[in-house]
C-alpha atoms as a PDB file:
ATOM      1  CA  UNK A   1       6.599  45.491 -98.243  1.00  0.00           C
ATOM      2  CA  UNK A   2       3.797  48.233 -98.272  1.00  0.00           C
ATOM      3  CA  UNK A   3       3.362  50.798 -95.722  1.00  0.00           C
ATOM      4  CA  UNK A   4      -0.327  50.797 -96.190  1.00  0.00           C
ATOM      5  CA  UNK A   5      -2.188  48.752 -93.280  1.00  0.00           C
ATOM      6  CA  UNK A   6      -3.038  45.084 -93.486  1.00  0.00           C
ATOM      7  CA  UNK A   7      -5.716  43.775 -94.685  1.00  0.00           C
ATOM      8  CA  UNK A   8      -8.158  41.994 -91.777  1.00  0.00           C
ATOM      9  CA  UNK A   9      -9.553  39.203 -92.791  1.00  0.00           C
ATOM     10  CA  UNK A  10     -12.075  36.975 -90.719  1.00  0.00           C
ATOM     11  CA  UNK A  11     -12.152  33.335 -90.229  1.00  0.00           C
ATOM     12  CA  UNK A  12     -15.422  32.733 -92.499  1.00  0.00           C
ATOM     13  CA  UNK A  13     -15.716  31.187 -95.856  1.00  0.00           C
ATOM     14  CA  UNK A  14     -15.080  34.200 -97.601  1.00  0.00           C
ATOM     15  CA  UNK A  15     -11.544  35.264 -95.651  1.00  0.00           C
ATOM     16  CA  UNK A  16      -9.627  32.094 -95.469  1.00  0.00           C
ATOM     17  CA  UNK A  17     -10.509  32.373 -99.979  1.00  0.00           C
ATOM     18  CA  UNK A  18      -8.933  35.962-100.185  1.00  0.00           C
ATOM     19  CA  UNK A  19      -6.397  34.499 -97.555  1.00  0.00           C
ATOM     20  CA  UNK A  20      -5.242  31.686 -99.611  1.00  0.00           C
ATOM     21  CA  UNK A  21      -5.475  34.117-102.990  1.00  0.00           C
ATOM     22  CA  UNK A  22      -2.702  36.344-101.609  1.00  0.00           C
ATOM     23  CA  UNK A  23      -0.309  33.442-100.679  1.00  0.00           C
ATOM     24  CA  UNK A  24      -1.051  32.318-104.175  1.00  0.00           C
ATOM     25  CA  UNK A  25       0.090  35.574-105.810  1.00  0.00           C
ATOM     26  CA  UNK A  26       3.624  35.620-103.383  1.00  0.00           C
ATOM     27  CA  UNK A  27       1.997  37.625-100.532  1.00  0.00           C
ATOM     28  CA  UNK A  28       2.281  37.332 -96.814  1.00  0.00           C
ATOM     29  CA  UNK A  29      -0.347  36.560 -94.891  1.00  0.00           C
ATOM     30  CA  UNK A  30      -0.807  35.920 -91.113  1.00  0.00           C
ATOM     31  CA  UNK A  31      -3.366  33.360 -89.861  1.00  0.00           C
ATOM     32  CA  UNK A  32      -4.284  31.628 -86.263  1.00  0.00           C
ATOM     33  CA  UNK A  33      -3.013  27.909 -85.678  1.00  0.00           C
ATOM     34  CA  UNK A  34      -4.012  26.068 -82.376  1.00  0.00           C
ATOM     35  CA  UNK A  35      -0.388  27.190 -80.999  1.00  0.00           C
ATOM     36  CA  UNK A  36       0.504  30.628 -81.981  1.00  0.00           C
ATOM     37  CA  UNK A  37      -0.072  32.909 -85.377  1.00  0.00           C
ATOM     38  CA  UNK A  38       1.934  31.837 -88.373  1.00  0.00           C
ATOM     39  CA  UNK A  39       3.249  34.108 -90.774  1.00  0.00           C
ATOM     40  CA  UNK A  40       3.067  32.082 -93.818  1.00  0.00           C
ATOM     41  CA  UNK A  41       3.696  31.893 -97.249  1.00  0.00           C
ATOM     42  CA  UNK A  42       3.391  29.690-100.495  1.00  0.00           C
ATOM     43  CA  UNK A  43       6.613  27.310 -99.317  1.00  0.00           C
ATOM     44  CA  UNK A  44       7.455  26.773-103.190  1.00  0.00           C
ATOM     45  CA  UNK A  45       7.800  30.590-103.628  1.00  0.00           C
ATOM     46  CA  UNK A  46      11.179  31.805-103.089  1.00  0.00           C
ATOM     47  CA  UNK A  47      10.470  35.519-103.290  1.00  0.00           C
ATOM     48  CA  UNK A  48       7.941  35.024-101.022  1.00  0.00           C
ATOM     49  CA  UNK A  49       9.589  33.021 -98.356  1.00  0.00           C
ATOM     50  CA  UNK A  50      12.170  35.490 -98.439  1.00  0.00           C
ATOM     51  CA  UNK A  51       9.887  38.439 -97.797  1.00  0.00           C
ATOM     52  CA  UNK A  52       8.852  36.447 -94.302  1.00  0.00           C
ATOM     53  CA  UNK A  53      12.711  36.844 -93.574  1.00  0.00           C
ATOM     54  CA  UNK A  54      12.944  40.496 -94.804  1.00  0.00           C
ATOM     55  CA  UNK A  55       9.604  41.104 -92.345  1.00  0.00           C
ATOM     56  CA  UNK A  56      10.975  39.628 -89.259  1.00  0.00           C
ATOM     57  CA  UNK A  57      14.151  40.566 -89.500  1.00  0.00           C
ATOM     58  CA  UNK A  58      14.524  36.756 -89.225  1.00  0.00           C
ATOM     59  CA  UNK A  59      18.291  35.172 -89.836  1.00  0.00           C
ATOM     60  CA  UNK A  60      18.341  32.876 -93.102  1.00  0.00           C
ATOM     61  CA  UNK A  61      20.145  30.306 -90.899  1.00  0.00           C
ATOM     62  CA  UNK A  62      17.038  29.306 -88.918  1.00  0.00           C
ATOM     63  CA  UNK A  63      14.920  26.984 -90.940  1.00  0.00           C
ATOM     64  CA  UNK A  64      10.819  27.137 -90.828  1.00  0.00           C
ATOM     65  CA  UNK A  65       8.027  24.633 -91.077  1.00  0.00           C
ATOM     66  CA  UNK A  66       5.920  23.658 -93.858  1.00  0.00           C
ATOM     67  CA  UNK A  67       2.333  23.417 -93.160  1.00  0.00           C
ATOM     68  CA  UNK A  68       0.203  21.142 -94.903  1.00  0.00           C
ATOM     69  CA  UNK A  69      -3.569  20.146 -95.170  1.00  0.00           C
ATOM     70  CA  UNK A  70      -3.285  16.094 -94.659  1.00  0.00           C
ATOM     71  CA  UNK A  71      -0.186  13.484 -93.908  1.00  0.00           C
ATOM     72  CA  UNK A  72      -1.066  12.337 -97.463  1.00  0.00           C
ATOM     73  CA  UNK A  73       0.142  16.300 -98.951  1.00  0.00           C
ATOM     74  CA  UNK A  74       3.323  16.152 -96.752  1.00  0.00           C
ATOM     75  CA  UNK A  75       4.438  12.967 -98.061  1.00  0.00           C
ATOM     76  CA  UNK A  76       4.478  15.145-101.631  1.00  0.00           C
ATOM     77  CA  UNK A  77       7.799  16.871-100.228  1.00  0.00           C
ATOM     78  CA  UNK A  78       9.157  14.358 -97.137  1.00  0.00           C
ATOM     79  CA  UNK A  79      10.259  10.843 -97.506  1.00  0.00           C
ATOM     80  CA  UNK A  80       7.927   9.348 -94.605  1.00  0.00           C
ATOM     81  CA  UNK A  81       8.538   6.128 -92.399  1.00  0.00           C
ATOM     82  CA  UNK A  82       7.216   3.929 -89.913  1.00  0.00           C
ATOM     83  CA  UNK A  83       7.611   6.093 -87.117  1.00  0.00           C
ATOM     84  CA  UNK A  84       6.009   9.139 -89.138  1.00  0.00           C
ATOM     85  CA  UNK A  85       2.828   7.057 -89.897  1.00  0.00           C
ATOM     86  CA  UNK A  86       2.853   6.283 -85.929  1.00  0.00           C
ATOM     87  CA  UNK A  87       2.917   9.717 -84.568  1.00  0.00           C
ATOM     88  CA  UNK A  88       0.889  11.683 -87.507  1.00  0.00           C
ATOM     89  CA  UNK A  89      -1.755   8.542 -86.538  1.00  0.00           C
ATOM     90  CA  UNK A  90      -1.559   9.637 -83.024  1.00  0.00           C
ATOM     91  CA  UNK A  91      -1.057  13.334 -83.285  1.00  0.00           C
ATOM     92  CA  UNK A  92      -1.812  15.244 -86.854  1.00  0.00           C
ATOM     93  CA  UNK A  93      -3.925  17.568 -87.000  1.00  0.00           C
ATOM     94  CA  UNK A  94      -2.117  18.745 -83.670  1.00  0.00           C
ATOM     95  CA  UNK A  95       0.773  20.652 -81.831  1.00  0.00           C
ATOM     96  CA  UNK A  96       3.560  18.450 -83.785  1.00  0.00           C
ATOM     97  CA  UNK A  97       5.971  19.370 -86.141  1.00  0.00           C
ATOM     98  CA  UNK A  98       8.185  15.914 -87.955  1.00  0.00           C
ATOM     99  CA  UNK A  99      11.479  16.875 -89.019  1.00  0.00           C
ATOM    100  CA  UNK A 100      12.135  14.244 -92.500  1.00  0.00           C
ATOM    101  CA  UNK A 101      14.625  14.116 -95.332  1.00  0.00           C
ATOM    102  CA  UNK A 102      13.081  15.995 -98.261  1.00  0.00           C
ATOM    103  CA  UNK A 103      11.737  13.799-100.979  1.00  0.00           C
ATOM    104  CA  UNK A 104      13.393  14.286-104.686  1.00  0.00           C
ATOM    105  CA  UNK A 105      11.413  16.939-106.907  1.00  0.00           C
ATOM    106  CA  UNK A 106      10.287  18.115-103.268  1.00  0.00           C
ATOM    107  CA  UNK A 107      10.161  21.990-105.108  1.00  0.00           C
ATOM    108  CA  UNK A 108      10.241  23.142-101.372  1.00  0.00           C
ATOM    109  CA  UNK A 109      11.852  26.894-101.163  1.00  0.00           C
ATOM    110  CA  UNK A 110      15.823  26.266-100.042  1.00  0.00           C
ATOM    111  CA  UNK A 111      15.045  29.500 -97.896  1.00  0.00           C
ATOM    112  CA  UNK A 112      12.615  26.730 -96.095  1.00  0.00           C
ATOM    113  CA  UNK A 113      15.435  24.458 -94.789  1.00  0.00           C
ATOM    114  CA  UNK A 114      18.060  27.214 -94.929  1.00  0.00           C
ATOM    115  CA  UNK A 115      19.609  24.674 -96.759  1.00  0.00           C
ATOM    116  CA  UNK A 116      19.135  21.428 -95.141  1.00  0.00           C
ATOM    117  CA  UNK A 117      18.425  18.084 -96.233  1.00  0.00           C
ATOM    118  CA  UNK A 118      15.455  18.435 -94.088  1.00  0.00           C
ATOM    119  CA  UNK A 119      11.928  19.526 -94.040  1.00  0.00           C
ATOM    120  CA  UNK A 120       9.971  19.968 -90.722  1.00  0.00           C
ATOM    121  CA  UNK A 121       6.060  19.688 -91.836  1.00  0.00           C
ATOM    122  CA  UNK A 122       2.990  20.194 -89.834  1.00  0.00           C
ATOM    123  CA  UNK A 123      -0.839  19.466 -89.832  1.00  0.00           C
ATOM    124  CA  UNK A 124      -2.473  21.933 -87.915  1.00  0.00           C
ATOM    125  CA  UNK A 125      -5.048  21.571 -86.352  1.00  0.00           C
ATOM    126  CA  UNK A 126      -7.045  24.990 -86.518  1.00  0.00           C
ATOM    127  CA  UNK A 127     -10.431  25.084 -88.821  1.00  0.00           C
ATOM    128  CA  UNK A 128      -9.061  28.771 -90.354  1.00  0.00           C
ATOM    129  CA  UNK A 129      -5.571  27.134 -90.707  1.00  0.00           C
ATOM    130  CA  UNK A 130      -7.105  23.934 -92.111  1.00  0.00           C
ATOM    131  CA  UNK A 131      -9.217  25.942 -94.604  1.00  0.00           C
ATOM    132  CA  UNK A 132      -6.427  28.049 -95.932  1.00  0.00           C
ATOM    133  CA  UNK A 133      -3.943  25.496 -96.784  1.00  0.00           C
ATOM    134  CA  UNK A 134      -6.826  23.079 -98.503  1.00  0.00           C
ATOM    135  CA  UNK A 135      -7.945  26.564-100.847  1.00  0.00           C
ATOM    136  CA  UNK A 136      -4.041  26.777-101.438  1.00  0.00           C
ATOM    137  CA  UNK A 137      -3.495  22.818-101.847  1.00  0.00           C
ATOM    138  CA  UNK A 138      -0.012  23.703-101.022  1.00  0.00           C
ATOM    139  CA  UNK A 139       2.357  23.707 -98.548  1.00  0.00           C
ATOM    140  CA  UNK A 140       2.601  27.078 -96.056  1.00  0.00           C
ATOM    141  CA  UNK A 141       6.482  27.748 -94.383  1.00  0.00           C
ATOM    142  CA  UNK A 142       5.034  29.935 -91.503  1.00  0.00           C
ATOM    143  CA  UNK A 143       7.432  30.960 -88.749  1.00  0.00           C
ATOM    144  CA  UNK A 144       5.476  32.600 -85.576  1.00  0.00           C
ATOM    145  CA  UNK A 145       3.729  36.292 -86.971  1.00  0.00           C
ATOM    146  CA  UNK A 146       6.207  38.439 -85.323  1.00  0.00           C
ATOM    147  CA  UNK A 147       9.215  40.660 -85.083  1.00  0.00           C
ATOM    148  CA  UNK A 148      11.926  37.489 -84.812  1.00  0.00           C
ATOM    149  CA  UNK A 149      13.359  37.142 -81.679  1.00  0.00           C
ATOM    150  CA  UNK A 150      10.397  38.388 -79.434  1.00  0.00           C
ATOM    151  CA  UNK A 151       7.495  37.358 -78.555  1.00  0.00           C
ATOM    152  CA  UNK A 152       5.377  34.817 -80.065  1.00  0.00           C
ATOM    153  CA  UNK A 153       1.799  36.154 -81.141  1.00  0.00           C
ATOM    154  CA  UNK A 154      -1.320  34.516 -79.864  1.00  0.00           C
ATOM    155  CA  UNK A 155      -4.073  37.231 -81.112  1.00  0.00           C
ATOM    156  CA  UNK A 156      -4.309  38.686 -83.971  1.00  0.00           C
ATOM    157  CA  UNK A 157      -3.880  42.117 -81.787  1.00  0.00           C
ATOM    158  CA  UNK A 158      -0.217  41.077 -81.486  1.00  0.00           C
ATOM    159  CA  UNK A 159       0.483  40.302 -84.362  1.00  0.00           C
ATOM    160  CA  UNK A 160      -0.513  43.680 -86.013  1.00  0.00           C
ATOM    161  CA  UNK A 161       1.146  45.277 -83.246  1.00  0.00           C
ATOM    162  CA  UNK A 162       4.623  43.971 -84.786  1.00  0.00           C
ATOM    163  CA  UNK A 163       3.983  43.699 -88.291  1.00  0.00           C
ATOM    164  CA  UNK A 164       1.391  45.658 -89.294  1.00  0.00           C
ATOM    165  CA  UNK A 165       1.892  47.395 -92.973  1.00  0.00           C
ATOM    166  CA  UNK A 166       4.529  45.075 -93.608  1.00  0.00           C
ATOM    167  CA  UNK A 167       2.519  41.891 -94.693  1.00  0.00           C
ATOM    168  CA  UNK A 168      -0.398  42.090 -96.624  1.00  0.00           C
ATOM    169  CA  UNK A 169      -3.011  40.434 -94.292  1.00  0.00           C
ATOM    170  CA  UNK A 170      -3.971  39.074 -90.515  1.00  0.00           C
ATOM    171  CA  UNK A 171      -6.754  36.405 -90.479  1.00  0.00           C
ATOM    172  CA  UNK A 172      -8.516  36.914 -87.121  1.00  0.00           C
ATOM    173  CA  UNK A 173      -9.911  34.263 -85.428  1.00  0.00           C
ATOM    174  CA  UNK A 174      -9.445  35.314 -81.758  1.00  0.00           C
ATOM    175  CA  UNK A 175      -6.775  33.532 -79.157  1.00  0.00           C
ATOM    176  CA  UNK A 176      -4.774  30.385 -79.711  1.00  0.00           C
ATOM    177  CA  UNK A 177      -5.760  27.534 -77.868  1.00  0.00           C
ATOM    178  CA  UNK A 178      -2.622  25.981 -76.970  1.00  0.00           C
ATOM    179  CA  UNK A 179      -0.285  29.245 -76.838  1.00  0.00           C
ATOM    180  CA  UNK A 180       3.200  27.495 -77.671  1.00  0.00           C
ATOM    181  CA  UNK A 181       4.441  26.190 -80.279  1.00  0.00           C
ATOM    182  CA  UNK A 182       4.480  23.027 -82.425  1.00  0.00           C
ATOM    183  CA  UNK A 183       6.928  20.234 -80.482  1.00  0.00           C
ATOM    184  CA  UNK A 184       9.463  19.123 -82.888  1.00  0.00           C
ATOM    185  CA  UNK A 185      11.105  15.609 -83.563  1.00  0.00           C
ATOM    186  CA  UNK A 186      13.672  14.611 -85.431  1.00  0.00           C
ATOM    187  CA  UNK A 187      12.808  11.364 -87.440  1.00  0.00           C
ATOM    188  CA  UNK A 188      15.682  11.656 -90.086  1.00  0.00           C
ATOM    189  CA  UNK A 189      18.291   9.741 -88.045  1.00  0.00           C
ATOM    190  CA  UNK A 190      18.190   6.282 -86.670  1.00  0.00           C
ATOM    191  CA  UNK A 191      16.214   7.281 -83.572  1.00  0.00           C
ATOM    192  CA  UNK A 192      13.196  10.022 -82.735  1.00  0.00           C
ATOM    193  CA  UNK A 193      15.042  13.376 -81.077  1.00  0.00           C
ATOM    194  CA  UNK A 194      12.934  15.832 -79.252  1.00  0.00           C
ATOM    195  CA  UNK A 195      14.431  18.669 -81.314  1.00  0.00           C
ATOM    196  CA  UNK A 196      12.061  21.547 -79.298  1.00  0.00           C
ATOM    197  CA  UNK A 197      10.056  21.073 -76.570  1.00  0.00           C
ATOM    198  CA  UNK A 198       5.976  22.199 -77.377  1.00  0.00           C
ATOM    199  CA  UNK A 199       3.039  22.069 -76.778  1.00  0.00           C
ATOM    200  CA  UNK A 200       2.242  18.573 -77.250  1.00  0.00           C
ATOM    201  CA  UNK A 201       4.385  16.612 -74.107  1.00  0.00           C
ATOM    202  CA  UNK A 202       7.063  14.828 -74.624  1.00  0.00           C
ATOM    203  CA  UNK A 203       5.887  11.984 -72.630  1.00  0.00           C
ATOM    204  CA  UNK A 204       3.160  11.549 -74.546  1.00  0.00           C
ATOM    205  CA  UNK A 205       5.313  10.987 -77.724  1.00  0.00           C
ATOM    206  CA  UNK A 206       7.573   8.618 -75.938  1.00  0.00           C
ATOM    207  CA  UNK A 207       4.019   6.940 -74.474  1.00  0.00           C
ATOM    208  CA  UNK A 208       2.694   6.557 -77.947  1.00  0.00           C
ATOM    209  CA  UNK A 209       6.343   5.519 -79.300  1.00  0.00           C
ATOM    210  CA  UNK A 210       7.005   2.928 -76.315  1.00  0.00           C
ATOM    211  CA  UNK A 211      10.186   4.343 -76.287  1.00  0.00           C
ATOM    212  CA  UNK A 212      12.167   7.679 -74.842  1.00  0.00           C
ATOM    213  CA  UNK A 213      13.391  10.316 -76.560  1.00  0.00           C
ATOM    214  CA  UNK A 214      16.559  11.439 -77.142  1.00  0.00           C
ATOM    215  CA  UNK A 215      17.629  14.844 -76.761  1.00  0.00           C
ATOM    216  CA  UNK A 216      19.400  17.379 -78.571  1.00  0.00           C
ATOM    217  CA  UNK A 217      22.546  19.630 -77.225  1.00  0.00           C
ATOM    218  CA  UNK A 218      21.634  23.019 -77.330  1.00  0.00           C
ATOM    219  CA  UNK A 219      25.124  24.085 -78.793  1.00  0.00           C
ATOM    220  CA  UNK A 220      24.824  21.174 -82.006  1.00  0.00           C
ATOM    221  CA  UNK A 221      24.420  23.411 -84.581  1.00  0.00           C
ATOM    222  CA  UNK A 222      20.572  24.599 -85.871  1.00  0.00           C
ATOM    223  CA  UNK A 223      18.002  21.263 -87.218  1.00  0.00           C
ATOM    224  CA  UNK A 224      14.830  22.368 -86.923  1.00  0.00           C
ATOM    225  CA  UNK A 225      12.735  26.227 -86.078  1.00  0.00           C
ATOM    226  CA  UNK A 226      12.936  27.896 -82.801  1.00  0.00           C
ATOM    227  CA  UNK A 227      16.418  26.342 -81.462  1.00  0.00           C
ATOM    228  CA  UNK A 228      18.133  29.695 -81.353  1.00  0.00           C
ATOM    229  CA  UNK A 229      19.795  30.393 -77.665  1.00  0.00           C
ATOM    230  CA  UNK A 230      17.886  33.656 -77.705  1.00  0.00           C
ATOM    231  CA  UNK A 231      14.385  33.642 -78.472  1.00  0.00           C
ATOM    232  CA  UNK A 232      10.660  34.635 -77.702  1.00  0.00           C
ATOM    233  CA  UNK A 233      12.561  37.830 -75.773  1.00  0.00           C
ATOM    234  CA  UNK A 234      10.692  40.504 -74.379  1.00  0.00           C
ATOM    235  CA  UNK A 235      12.605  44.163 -74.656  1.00  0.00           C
ATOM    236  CA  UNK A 236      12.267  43.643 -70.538  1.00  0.00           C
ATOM    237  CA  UNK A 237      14.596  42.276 -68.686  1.00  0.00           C
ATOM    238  CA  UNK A 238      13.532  38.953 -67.656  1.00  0.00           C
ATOM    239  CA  UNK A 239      14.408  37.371 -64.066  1.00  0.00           C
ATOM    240  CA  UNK A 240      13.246  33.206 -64.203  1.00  0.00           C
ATOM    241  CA  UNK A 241      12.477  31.249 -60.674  1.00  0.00           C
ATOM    242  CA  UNK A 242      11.847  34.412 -58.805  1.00  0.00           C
ATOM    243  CA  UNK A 243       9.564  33.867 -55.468  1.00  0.00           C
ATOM    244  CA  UNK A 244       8.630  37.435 -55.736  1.00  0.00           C
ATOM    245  CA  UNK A 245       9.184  40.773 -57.712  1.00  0.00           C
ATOM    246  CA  UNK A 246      11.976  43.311 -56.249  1.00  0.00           C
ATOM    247  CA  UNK A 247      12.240  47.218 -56.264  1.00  0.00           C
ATOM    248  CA  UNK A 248       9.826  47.703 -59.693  1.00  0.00           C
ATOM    249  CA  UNK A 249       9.820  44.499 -61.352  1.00  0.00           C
ATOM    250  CA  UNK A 250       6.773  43.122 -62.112  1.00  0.00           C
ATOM    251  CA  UNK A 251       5.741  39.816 -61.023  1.00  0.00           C
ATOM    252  CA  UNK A 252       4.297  37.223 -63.238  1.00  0.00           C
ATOM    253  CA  UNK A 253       2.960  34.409 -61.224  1.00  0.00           C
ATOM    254  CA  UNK A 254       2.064  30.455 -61.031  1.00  0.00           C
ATOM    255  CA  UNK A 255      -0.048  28.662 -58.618  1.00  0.00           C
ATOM    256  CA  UNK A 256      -1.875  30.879 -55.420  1.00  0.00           C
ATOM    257  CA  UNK A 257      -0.153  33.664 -54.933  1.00  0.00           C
ATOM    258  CA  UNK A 258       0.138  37.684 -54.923  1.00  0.00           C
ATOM    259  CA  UNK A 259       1.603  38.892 -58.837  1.00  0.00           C
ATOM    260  CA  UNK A 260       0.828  40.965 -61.054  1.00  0.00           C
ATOM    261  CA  UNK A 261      -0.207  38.633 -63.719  1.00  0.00           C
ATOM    262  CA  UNK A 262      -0.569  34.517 -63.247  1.00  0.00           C
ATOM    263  CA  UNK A 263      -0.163  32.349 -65.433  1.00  0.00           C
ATOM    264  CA  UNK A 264      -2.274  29.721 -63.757  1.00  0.00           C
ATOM    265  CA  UNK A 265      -3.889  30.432 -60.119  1.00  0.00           C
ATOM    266  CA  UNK A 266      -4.670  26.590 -60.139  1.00  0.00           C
ATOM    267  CA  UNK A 267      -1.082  25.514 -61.299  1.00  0.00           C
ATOM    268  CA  UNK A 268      -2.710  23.986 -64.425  1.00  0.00           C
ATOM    269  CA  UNK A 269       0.448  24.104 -67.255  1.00  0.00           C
ATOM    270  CA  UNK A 270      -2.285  23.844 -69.790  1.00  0.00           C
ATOM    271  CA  UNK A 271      -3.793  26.977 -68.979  1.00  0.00           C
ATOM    272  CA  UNK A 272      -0.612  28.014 -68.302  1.00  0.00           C
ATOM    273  CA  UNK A 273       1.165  27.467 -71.703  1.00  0.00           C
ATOM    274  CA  UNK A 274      -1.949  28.947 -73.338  1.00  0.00           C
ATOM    275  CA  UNK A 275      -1.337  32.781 -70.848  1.00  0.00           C
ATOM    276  CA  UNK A 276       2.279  32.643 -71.652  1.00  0.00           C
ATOM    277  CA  UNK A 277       3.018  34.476 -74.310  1.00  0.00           C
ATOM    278  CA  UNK A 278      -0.593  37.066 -74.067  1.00  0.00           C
ATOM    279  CA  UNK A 279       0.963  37.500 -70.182  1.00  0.00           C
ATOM    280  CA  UNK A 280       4.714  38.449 -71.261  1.00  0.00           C
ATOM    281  CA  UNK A 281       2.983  41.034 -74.003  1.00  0.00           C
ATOM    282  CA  UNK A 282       0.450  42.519 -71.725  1.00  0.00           C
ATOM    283  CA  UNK A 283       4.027  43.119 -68.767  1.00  0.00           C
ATOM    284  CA  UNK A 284       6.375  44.078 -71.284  1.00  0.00           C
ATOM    285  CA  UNK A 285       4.517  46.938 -72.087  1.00  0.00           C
ATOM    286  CA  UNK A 286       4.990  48.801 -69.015  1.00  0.00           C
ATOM    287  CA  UNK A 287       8.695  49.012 -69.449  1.00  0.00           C
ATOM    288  CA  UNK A 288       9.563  47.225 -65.933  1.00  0.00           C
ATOM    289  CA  UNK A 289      11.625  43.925 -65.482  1.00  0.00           C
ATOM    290  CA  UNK A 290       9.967  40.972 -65.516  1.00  0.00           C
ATOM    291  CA  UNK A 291      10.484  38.254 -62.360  1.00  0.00           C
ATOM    292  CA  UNK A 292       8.589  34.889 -63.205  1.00  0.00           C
ATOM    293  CA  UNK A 293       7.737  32.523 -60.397  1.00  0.00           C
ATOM    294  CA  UNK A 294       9.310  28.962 -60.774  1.00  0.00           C
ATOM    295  CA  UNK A 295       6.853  26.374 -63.316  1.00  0.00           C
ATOM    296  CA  UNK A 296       7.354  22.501 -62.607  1.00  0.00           C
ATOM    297  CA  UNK A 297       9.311  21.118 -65.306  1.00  0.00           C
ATOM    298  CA  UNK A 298       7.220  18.157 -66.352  1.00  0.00           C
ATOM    299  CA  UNK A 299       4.696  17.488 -69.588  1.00  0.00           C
ATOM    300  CA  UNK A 300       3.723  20.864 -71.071  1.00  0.00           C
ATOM    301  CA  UNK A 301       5.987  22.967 -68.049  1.00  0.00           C
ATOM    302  CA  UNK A 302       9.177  21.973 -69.426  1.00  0.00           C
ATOM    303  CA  UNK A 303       8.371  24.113 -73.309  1.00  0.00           C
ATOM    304  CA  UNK A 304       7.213  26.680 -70.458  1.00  0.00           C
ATOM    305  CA  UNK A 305      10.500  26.638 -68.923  1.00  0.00           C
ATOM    306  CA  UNK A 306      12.317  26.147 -72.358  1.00  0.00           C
ATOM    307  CA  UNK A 307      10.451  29.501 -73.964  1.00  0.00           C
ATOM    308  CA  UNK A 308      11.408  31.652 -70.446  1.00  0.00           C
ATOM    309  CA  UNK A 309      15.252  30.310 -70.346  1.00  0.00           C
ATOM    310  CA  UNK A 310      15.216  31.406 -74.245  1.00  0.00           C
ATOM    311  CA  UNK A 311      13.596  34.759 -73.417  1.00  0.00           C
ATOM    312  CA  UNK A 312      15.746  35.329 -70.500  1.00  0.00           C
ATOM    313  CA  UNK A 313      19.117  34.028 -72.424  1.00  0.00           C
ATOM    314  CA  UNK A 314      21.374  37.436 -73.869  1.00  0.00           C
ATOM    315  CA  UNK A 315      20.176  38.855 -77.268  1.00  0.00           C
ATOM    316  CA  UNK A 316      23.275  38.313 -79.555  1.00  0.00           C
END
């Protein structure tokens, strides 16, 4: 890693070229999806996937995602099936990440799948995104662009405010649309598993699947990014369900109300999924505790509520 700054790159013809030259040459280089900003690098690179580890501070036991230009490049390094074809049909480019077994001569970093049979592999949905991985015409592992552990970047702004000088360039292309990440699903065993709730709803999958979901155990041990107990944390102290702030905490709101911050004044979890993470940045800066009002735990509200339960959960 360099201390110098990173390099700024904008979302025009010109920056997502340089952007996929550096992940080319093994460098790191942060860009905007429709969820949050990835941190990616060239997936076949093992020097380079380790670096994204090393800038973190991420454990090698969590696995990342492979991002791809087209459901025709993942099926270079995943074994695809029915129930792939059905949801990338549906959902790619989009919020989704499909967890399949790797295919043979995959050449897929094992840093990747921290040693799993497994790849999960995304098509997002972004123009930048879309653009850089079609100059690389390769696969990008990108974990969120952030110190590991806290919380997930959704400008540019946030991203350099963790890891600037340590990667070697943030494209910019403003907020994320969505704000949370990719929902993942298992498709390697004999039935679809919601292996992390995101930003595409559940019930639409099962809608689109004519079928529900199962569910994973939070204990099982790690399949797929983002399943660690901790996660997303703030350095604040975070109180969940609160119906107001006490002493100094800080309020962060849903729905009418007085707070300091609201995540939706209209109760819409769509605008509320996308204020999320920008909302816990902008609080946590004032070095107060945190209370968050209570979010219905339906479609998009329940990878609302699974982000603040991980945020709130004890850093090991």
């Amino acid at each position: 890693m360099s201390s110098a700054q990173s390099e700024i790159l904008g979302p025009d013809q010109a920056g997502t070229a340089r952007a996929a030259e550096l992940l080319r040459m093994g460098a790191l280089v942060a860009f905007p999806t429709e969820t949050v900003y990835g941190l990616g690098a060239d997936a076949r690179n093992g020097t380079a996937v380790a670096n994204i580890y090393a800038a973190k501070g991420r454990p090698a036991f969590n696995p990342l995602i492979a991002h791809v230009a087209s459901a025709a490049a993942a099926q270079r390094y995943v074994v695809w099936n029915d129930l792939a074809e059905v949801l990338a049909n549906a959902f790619w480019p989009g919020p989704l990440s499909l967890v399949l077994p790797l295919k043979e001569g995959h050449g897929i970093s094992g840093l990747v799948t921290a040693g799993l049979s497994t790849l999960a592999v995304r098509v997002p949905a972004h123009p930048a995104a879309h653009a850089i991985l079609e100059a690389l015409d390769g696969p990008v592992a990108a974990p969120s662009a952030n110190p590991s552990g806290g919380i997930s970047p959704t400008t540019a702004a946030h991203v350099l405010g963790g890891l600037n000088g340590r990667i070697a360039a943030v494209l910019n292309d403003g907020p994320c649309d969505v704000g949370l990440e990719s929902t993942i699903i298992g498709l390697a065993g004999n039935l679809p598993m919601l292996l992390r709730p995101g930003g595409l709803a559940a019930e639409e999958i099962e809608a689109v699947l004519g079928r529900p979901l199962i569910t994973r155990d939070a204990t099982d041990p790690l399949t797929a990014p983002g399943q660690l107990l901790s996660h997303y944390a703030p350095d604040s102290a975070l109180r969940l369900n609160a119906q107001a702030g006490e002493g100094d905490e800080l309020f962060l709101g849903f729905g009418p109300m007085d707070c300091d911050l609201n995540l939706s004044e209209t109760g819409d979890l769509a605008e509320a999924a996308a204020n999320l993470f920008g909302h816990l940045h902008s609080l946590d800066g004032q070095g107060r505790a945190i209370a968050v009002a209570p979010v219905p735990h339906h479609g998009l509200g329940q990878a609302i509520n699974d982000r603040l339960q991980r945020a709130a959960a004890p850093k090991s």
